[in-house]
Structure formats: C-alpha cells, structure tokens
C-alpha atoms as a PDB file:
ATOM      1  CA  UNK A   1       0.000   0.000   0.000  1.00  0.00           C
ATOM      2  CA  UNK A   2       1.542   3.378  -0.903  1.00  0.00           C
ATOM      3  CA  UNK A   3       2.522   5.946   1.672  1.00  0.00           C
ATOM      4  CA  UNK A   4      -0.632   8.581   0.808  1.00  0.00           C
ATOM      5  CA  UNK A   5      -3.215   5.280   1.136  1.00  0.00           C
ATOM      6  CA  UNK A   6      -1.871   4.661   4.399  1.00  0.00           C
ATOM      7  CA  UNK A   7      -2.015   8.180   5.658  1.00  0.00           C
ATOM      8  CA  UNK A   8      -5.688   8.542   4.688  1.00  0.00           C
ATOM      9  CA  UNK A   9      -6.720   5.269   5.864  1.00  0.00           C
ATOM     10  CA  UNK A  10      -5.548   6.397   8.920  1.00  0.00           C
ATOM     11  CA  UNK A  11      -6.950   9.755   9.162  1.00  0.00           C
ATOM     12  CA  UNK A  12     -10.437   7.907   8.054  1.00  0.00           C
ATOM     13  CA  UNK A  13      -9.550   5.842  11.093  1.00  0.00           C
ATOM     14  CA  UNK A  14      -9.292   8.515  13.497  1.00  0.00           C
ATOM     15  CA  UNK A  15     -12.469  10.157  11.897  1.00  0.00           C
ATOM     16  CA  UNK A  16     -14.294   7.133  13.062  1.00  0.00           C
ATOM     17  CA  UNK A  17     -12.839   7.042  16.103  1.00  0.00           C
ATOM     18  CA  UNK A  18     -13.606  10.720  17.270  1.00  0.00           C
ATOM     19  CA  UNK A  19     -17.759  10.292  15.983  1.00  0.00           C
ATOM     20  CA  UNK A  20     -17.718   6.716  18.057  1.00  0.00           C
ATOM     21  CA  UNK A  21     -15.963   8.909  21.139  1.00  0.00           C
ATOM     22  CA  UNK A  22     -18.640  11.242  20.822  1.00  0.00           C
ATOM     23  CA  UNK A  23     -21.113   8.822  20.625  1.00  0.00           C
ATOM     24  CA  UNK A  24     -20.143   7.212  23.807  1.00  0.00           C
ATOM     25  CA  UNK A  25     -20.258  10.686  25.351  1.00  0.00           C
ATOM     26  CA  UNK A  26     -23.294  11.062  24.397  1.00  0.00           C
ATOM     27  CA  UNK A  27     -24.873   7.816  25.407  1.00  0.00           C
ATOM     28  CA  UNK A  28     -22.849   8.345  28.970  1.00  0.00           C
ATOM     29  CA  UNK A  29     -20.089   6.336  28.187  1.00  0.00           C
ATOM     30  CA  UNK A  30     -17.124   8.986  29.330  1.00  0.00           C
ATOM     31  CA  UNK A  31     -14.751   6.315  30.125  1.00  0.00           C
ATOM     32  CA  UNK A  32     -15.124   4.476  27.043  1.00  0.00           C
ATOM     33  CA  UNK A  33     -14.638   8.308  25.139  1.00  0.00           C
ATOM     34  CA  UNK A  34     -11.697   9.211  26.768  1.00  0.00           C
ATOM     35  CA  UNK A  35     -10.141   5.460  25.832  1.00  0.00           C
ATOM     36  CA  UNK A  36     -11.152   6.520  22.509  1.00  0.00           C
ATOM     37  CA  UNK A  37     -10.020  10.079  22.174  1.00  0.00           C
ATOM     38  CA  UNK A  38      -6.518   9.632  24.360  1.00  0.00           C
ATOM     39  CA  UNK A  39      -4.787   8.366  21.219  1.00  0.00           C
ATOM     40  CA  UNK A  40      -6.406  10.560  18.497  1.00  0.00           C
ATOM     41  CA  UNK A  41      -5.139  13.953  20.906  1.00  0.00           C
ATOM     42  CA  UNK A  42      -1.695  12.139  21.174  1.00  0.00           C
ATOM     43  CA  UNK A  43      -1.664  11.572  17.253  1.00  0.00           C
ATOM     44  CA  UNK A  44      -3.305  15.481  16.840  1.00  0.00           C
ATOM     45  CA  UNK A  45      -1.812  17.465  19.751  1.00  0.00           C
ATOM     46  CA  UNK A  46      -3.024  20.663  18.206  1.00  0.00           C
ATOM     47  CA  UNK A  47      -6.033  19.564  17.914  1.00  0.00           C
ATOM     48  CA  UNK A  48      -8.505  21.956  20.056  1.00  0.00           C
ATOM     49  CA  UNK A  49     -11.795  20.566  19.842  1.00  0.00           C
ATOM     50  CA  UNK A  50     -10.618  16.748  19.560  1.00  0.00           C
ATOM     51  CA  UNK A  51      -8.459  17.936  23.320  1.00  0.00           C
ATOM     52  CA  UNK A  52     -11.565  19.757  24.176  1.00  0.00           C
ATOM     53  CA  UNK A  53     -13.431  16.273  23.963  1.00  0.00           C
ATOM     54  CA  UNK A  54     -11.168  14.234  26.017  1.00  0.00           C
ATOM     55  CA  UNK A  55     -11.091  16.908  28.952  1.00  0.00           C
ATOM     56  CA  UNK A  56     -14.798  16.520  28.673  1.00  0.00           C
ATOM     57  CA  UNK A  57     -14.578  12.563  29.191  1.00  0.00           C
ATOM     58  CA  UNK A  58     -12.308  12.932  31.696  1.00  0.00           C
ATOM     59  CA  UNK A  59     -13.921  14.684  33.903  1.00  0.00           C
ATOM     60  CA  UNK A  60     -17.554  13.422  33.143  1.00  0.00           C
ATOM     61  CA  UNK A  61     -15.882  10.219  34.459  1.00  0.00           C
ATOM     62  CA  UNK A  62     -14.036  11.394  37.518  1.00  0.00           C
ATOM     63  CA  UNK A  63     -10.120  11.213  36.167  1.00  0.00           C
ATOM     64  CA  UNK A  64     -10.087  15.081  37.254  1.00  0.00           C
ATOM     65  CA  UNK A  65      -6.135  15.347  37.275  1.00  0.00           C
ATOM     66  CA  UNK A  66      -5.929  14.119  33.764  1.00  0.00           C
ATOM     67  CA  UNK A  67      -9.085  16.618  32.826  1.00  0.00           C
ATOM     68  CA  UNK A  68      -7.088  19.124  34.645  1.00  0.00           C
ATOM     69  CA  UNK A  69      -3.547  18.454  32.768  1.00  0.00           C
ATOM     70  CA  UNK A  70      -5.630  18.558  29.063  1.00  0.00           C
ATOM     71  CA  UNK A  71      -7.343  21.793  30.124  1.00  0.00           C
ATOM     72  CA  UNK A  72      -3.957  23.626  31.137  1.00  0.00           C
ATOM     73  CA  UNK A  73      -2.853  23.439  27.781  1.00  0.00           C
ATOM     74  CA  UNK A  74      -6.202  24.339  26.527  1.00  0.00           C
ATOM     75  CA  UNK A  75      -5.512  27.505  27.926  1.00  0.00           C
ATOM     76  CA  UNK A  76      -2.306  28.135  27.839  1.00  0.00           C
ATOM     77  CA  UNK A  77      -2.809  27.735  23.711  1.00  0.00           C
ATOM     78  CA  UNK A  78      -5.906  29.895  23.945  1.00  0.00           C
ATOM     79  CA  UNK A  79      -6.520  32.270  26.936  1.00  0.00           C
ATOM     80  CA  UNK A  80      -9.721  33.759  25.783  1.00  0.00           C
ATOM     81  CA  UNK A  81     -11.211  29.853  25.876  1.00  0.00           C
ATOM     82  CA  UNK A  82     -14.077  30.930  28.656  1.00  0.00           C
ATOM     83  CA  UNK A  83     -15.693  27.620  28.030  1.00  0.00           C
ATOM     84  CA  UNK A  84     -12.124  25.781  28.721  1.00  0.00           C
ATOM     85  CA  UNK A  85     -11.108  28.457  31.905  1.00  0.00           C
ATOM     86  CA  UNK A  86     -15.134  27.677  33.112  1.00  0.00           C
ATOM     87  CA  UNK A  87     -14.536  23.712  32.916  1.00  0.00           C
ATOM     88  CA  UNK A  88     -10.877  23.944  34.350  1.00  0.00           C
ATOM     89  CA  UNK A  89     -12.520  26.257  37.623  1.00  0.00           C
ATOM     90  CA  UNK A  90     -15.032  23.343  38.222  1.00  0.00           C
ATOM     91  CA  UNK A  91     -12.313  20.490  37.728  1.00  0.00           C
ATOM     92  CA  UNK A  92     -10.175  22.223  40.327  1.00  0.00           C
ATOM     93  CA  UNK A  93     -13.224  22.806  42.810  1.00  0.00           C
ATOM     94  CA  UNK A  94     -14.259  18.761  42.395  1.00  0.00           C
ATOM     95  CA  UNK A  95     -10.805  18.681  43.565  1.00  0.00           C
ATOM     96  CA  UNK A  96     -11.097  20.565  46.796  1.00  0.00           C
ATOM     97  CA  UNK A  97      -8.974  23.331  45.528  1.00  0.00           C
ATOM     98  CA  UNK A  98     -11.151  26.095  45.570  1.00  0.00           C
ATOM     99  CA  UNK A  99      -8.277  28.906  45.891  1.00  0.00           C
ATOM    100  CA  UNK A 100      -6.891  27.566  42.192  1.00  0.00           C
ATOM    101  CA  UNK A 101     -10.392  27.338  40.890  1.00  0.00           C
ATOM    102  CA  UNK A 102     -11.747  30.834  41.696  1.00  0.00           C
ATOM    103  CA  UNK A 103      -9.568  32.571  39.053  1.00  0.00           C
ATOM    104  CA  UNK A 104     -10.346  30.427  36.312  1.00  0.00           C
ATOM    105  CA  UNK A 105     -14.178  30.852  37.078  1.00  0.00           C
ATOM    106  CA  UNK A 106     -13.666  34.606  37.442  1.00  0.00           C
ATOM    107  CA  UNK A 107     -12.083  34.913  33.955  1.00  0.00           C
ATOM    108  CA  UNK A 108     -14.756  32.555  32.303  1.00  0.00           C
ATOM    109  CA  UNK A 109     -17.867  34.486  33.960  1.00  0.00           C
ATOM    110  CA  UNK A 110     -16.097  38.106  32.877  1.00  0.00           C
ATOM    111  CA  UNK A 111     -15.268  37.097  29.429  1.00  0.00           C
ATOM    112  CA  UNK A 112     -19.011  35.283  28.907  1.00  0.00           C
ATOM    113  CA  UNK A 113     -22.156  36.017  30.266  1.00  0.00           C
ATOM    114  CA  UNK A 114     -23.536  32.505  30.818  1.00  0.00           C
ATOM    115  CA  UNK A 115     -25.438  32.073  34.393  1.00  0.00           C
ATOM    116  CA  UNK A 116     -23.716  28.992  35.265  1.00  0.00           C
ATOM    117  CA  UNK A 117     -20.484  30.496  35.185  1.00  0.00           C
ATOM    118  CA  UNK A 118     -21.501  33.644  37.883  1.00  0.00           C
ATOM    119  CA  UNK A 119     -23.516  30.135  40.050  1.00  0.00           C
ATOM    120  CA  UNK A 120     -19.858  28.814  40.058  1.00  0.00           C
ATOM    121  CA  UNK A 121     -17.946  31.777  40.791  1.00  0.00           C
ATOM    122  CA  UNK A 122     -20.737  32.507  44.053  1.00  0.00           C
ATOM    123  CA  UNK A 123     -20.597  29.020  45.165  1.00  0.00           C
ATOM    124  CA  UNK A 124     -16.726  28.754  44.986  1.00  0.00           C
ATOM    125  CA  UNK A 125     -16.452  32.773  46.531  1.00  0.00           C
ATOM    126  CA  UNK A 126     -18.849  31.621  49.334  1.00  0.00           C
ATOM    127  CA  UNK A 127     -16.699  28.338  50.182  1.00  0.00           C
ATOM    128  CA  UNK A 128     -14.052  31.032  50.562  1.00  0.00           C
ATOM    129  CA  UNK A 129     -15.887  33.634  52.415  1.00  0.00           C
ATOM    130  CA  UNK A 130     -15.113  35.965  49.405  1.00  0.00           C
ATOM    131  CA  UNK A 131     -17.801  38.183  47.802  1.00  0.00           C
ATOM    132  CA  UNK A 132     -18.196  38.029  44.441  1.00  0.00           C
ATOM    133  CA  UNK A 133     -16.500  41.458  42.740  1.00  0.00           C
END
C-alpha cells in the first residue's frame, strides 16, 4: 500500500474514532470516550476541539487530574477559551482546591455572560468567604 493510502486510511480511522468517542459521550459512556479520544489527541496534539473532547470525558468520568492536565494546555494555547477556563474552575473545585479554581471561574464568567459560570464563581467565593466582585 503506498505511503498517501496509508495516511488517509488512517486519518479515516481517526475520523471514526472521534464520531464513536462522541457517541459514547453522548450515550454516557465517558470512560469508554476518553479510551477513545486519548490516542487521536496524542496523534493530533493541536487539535482543540478533539483535546476539548477528552477533557470533557475525563472529567464526566471522575479522572479530574488528567481533565485538569488537558485543560492547562487548553488555555495556555488559547486564553480567551471561557468555556475551557469555566470547565478547568469546576475540575479544580471537584478537587477541593477552591483557591486555584476561583480565578479560572472569574475569567470565564467576565469574558461570557452565561449564568452557570456567575452560580460557580458565588458558590466557589462563598466556600471562601469571598464576595463576588
């Protein structure tokens, strides 16, 4: 098999992958997702959305260090990412680390309005005994 036939099978491969991942997120499967989308974000490091979708598994099923590490680079790539700062706050409060959390929410809820970002930033402020600014 030529080089290019093997290159596409394999991105065809990974296409199939990623829909079945998302599929199993879908149907509540996180675990079998992340098992899924682990080797297409290895293969694809750049890959944003495909990243996006294994932080999402992760932490869906409860591997919050690993949804933490994937959401770090999210972003450090990307700092205006409120939907990635938003999910890396709530990672680090199911994590008992409220302190690192609070900044993350607070940049998420001031570059979006979306009410469950300001929810997070209160409950995570009043864990603290901080007002919300």
């Amino acid at each position: 098999m030529p080089a290019v036939a093997r290159a596409l099978t394999h991105l065809v491969n990974m296409l199939e992958q990623y829909r079945q991942a998302l599929l199993y997120l879908e149907m509540g499967l996180p675990g079998d997702a992340a098992r899924l989308l682990a080797p297409i974000v290895t293969a694809e490091p750049a890959n944003a959305e495909a990243r996006l979708q294994l932080a999402l598994a992760y932490y869906a099923s409860a591997q919050l260090n690993r949804a933490q590490a994937e959401l770090r680079v999210l972003v450090e790539r990307d700092p205006t990412d409120h939907y990635s700062h938003h999910l890396l706050g709530r990672t680090l409060e199911r994590l008992n680390r409220p302190t690192e959390a609070l900044p993350h929410l607070r940049l998420a809820a001031a570059m979006a309005q979306v009410p469950e970002y300001g929810t997070a930033v209160d409950r995570v402020s009043s864990h603290l005994g901080r007002a919300r600014p």
